[in-house]
C-alpha atoms as a PDB file:
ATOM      1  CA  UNK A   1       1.362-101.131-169.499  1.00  0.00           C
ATOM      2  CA  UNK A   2       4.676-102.669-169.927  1.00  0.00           C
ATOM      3  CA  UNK A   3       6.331 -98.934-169.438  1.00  0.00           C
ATOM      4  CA  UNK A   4       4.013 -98.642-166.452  1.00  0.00           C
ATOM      5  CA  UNK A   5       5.689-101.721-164.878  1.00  0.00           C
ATOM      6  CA  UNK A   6       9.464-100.734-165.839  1.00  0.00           C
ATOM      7  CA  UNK A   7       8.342 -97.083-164.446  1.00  0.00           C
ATOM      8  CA  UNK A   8       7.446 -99.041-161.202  1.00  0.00           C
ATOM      9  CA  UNK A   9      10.124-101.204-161.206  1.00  0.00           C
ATOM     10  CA  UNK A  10      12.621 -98.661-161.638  1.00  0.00           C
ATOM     11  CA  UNK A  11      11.502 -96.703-158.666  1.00  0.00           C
ATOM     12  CA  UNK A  12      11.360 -99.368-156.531  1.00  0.00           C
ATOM     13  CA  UNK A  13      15.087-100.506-157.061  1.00  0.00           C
ATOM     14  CA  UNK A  14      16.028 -96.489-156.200  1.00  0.00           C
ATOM     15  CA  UNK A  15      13.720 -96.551-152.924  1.00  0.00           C
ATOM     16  CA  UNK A  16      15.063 -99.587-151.956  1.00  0.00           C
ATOM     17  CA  UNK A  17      18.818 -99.546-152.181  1.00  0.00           C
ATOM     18  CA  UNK A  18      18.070 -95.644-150.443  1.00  0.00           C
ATOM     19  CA  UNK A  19      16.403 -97.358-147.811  1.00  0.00           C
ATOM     20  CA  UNK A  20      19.254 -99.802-147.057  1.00  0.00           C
ATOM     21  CA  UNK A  21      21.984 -97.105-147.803  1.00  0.00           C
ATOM     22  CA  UNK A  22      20.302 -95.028-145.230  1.00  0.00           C
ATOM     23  CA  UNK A  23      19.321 -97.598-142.424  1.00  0.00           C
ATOM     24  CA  UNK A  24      23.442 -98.286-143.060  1.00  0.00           C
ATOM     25  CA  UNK A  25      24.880 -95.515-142.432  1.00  0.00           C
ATOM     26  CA  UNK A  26      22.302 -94.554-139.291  1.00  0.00           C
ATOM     27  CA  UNK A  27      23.465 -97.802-138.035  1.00  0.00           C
ATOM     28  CA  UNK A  28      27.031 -96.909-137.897  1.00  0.00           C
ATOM     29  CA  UNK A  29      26.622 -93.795-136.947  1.00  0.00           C
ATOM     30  CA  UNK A  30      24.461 -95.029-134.101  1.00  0.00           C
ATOM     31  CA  UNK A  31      27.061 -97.936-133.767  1.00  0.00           C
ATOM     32  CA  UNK A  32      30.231 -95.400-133.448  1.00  0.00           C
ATOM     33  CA  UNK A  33      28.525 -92.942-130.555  1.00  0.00           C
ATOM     34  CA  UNK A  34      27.448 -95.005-127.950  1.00  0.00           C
ATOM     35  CA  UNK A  35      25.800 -91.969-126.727  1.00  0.00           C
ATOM     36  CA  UNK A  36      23.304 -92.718-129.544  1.00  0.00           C
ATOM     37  CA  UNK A  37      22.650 -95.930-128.877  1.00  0.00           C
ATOM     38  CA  UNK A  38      18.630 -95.417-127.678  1.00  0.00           C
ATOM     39  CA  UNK A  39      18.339 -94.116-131.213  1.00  0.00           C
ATOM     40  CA  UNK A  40      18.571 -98.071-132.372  1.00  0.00           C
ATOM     41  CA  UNK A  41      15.747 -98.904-135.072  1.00  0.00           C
ATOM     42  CA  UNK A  42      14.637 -94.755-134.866  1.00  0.00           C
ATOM     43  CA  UNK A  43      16.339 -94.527-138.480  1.00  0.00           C
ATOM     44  CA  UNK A  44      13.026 -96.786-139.846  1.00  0.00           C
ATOM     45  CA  UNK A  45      10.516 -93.981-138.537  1.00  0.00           C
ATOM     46  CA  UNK A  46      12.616 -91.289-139.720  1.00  0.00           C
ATOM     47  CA  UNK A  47      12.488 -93.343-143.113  1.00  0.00           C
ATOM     48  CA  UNK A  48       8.931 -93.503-143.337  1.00  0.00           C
ATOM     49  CA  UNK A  49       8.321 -89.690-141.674  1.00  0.00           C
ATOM     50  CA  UNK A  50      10.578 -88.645-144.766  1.00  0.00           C
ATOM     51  CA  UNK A  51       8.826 -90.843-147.171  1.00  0.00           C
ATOM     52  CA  UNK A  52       5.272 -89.882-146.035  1.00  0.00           C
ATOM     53  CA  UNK A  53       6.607 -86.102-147.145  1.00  0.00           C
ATOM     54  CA  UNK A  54       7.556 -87.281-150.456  1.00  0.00           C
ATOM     55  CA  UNK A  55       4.446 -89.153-151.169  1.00  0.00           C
ATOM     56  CA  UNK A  56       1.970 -86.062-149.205  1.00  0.00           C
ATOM     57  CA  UNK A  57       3.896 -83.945-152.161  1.00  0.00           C
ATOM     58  CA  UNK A  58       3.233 -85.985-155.084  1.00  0.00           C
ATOM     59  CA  UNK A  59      -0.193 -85.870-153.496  1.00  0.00           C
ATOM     60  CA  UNK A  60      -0.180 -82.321-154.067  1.00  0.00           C
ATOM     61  CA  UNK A  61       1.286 -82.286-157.389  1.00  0.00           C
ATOM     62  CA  UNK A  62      -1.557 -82.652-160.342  1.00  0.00           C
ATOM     63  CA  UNK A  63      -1.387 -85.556-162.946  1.00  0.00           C
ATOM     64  CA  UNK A  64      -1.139 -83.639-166.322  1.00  0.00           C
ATOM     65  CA  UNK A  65      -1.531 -85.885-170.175  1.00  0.00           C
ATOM     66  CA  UNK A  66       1.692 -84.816-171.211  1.00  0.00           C
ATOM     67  CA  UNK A  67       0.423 -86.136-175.179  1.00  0.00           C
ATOM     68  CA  UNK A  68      -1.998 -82.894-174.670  1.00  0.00           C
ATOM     69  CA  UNK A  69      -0.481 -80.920-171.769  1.00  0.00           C
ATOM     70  CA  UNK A  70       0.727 -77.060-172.607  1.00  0.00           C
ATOM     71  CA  UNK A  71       4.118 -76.241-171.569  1.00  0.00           C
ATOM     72  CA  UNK A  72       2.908 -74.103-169.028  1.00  0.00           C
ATOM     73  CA  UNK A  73       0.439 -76.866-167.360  1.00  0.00           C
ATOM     74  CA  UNK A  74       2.100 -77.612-163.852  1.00  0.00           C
ATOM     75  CA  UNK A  75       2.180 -80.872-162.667  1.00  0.00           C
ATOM     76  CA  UNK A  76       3.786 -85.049-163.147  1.00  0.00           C
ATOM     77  CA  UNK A  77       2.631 -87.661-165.997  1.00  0.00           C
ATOM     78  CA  UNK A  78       0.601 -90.827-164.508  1.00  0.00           C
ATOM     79  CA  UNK A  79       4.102 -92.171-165.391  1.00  0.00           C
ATOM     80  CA  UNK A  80       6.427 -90.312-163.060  1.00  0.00           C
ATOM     81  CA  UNK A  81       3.600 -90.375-160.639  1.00  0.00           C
ATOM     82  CA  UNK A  82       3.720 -94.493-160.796  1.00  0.00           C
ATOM     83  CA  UNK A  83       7.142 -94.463-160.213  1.00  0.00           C
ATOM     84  CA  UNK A  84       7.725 -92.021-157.734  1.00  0.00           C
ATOM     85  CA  UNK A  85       4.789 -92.915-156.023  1.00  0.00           C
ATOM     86  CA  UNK A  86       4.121 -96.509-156.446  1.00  0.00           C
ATOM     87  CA  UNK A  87       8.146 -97.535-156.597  1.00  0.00           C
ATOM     88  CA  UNK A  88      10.034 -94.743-154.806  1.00  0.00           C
ATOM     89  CA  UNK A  89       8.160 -94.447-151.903  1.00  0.00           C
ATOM     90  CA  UNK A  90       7.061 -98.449-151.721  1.00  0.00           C
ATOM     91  CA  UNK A  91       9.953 -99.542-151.264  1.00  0.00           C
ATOM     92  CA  UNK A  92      11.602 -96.601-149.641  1.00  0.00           C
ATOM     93  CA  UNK A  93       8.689 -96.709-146.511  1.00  0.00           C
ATOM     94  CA  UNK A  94       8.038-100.149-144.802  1.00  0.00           C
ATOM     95  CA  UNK A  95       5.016-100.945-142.684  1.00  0.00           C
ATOM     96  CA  UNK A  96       6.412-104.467-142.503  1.00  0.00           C
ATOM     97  CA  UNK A  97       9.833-103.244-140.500  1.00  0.00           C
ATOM     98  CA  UNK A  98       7.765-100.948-138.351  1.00  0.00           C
ATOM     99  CA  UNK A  99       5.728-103.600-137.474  1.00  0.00           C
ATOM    100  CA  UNK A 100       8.083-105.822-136.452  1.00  0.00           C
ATOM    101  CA  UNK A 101      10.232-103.430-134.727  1.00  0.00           C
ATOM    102  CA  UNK A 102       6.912-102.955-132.666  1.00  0.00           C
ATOM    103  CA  UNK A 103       6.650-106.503-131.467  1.00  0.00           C
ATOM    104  CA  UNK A 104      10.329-107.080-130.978  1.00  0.00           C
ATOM    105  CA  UNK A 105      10.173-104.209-128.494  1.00  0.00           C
ATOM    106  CA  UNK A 106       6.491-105.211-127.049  1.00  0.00           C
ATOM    107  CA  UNK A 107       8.657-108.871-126.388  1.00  0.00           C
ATOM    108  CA  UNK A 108      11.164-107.120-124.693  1.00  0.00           C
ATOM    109  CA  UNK A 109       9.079-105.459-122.783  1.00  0.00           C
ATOM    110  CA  UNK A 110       9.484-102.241-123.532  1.00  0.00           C
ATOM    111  CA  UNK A 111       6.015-101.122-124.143  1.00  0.00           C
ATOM    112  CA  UNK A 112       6.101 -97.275-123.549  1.00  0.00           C
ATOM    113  CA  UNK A 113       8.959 -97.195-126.272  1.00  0.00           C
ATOM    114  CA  UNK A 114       7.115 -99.284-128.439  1.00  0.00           C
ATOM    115  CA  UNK A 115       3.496 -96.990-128.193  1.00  0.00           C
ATOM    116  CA  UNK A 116       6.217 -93.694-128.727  1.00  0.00           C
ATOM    117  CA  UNK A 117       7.397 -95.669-131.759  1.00  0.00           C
ATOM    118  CA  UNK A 118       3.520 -96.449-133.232  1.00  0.00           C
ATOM    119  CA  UNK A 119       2.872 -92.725-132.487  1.00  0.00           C
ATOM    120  CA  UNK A 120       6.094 -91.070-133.846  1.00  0.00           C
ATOM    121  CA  UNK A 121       5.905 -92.854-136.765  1.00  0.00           C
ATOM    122  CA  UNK A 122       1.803 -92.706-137.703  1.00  0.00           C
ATOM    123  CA  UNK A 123       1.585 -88.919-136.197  1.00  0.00           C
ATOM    124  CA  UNK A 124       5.205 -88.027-137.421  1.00  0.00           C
ATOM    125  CA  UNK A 125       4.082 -90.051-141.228  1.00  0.00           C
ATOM    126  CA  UNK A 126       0.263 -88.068-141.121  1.00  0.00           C
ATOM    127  CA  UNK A 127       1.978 -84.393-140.305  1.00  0.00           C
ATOM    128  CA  UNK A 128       4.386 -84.784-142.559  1.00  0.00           C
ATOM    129  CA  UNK A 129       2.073 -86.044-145.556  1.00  0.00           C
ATOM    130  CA  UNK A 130       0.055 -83.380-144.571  1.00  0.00           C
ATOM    131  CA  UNK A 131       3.132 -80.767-145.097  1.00  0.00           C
ATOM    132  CA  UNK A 132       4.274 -82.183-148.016  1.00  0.00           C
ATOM    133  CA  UNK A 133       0.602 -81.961-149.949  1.00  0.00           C
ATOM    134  CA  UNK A 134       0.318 -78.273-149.299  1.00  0.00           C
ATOM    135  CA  UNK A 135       4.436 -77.515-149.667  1.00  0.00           C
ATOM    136  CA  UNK A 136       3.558 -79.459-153.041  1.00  0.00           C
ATOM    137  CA  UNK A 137       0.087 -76.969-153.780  1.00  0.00           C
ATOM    138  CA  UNK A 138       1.292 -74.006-152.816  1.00  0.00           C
ATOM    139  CA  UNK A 139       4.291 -74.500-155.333  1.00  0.00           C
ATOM    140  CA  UNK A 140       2.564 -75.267-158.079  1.00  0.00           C
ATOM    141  CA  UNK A 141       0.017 -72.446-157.505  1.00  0.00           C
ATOM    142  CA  UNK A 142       3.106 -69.608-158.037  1.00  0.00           C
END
């Protein structure tokens, strides 16, 4: 249990600090080419597209008991799975951000951007899950 938490933990520190390393450096990028500038906030659905990959993969990927698993046995512990899953991707992705971003742009009345937004980033986040999981079973399968 305790190993379970640190696993979590652990995974959630990584996810997070990528998350703000990456919303940084989209945001200066975006900051130094004004002809990038309607690409503002974009970086948070490219962060969860990417990280609804990641988790569509581990998806894919089979738990194994590695206290009984066979070297040959393809597939994660509950462990890694916990935190890559759990931590990684929890704190990497953000629903809360997305959210808001949505109803600072509905207050601004920008409501065509802000349905593209909801729609690039559940579509975008379902397709890529979707590729991930079968990237991820098609792998293991060779």
């Amino acid at each position: 249990m305790i190993a379970d938490m640190a696993a979590v933990g652990a995974g959630a520190v990584a996810g997070a600090i990528s998350r703000y390393q990456l919303g940084n450096i989209a945001t200066r990028i975006i900051a130094e080419d004004k002809r990038l500038s309607h690409l503002t906030g974009w970086h948070t659905a490219a962060i969860n597209i990417f990280g609804s990959f990641i988790l569509g993969s581990l998806a894919g990927i089979p738990t194994i008991d590695t206290s009984t698993a066979k070297q040959e046995v393809r597939g994660i512990s509950q462990r890694v799975r916990l935190m890559a899953g759990v931590g990684f991707c929890g704190s990497f992705t953000t629903f809360s951000t997305f959210s808001v971003d949505i109803l600072n742009m509905l207050n601004s009345g920008k409501f065509v951007r802000a349905m593209t937004y909801a729609a690039a980033n559940n579509v975008g986040g379902i397709a890529a899950a979707f590729a991930g999981f079968n990237m991820a079973k098609r792998m293991i399968k060779k």
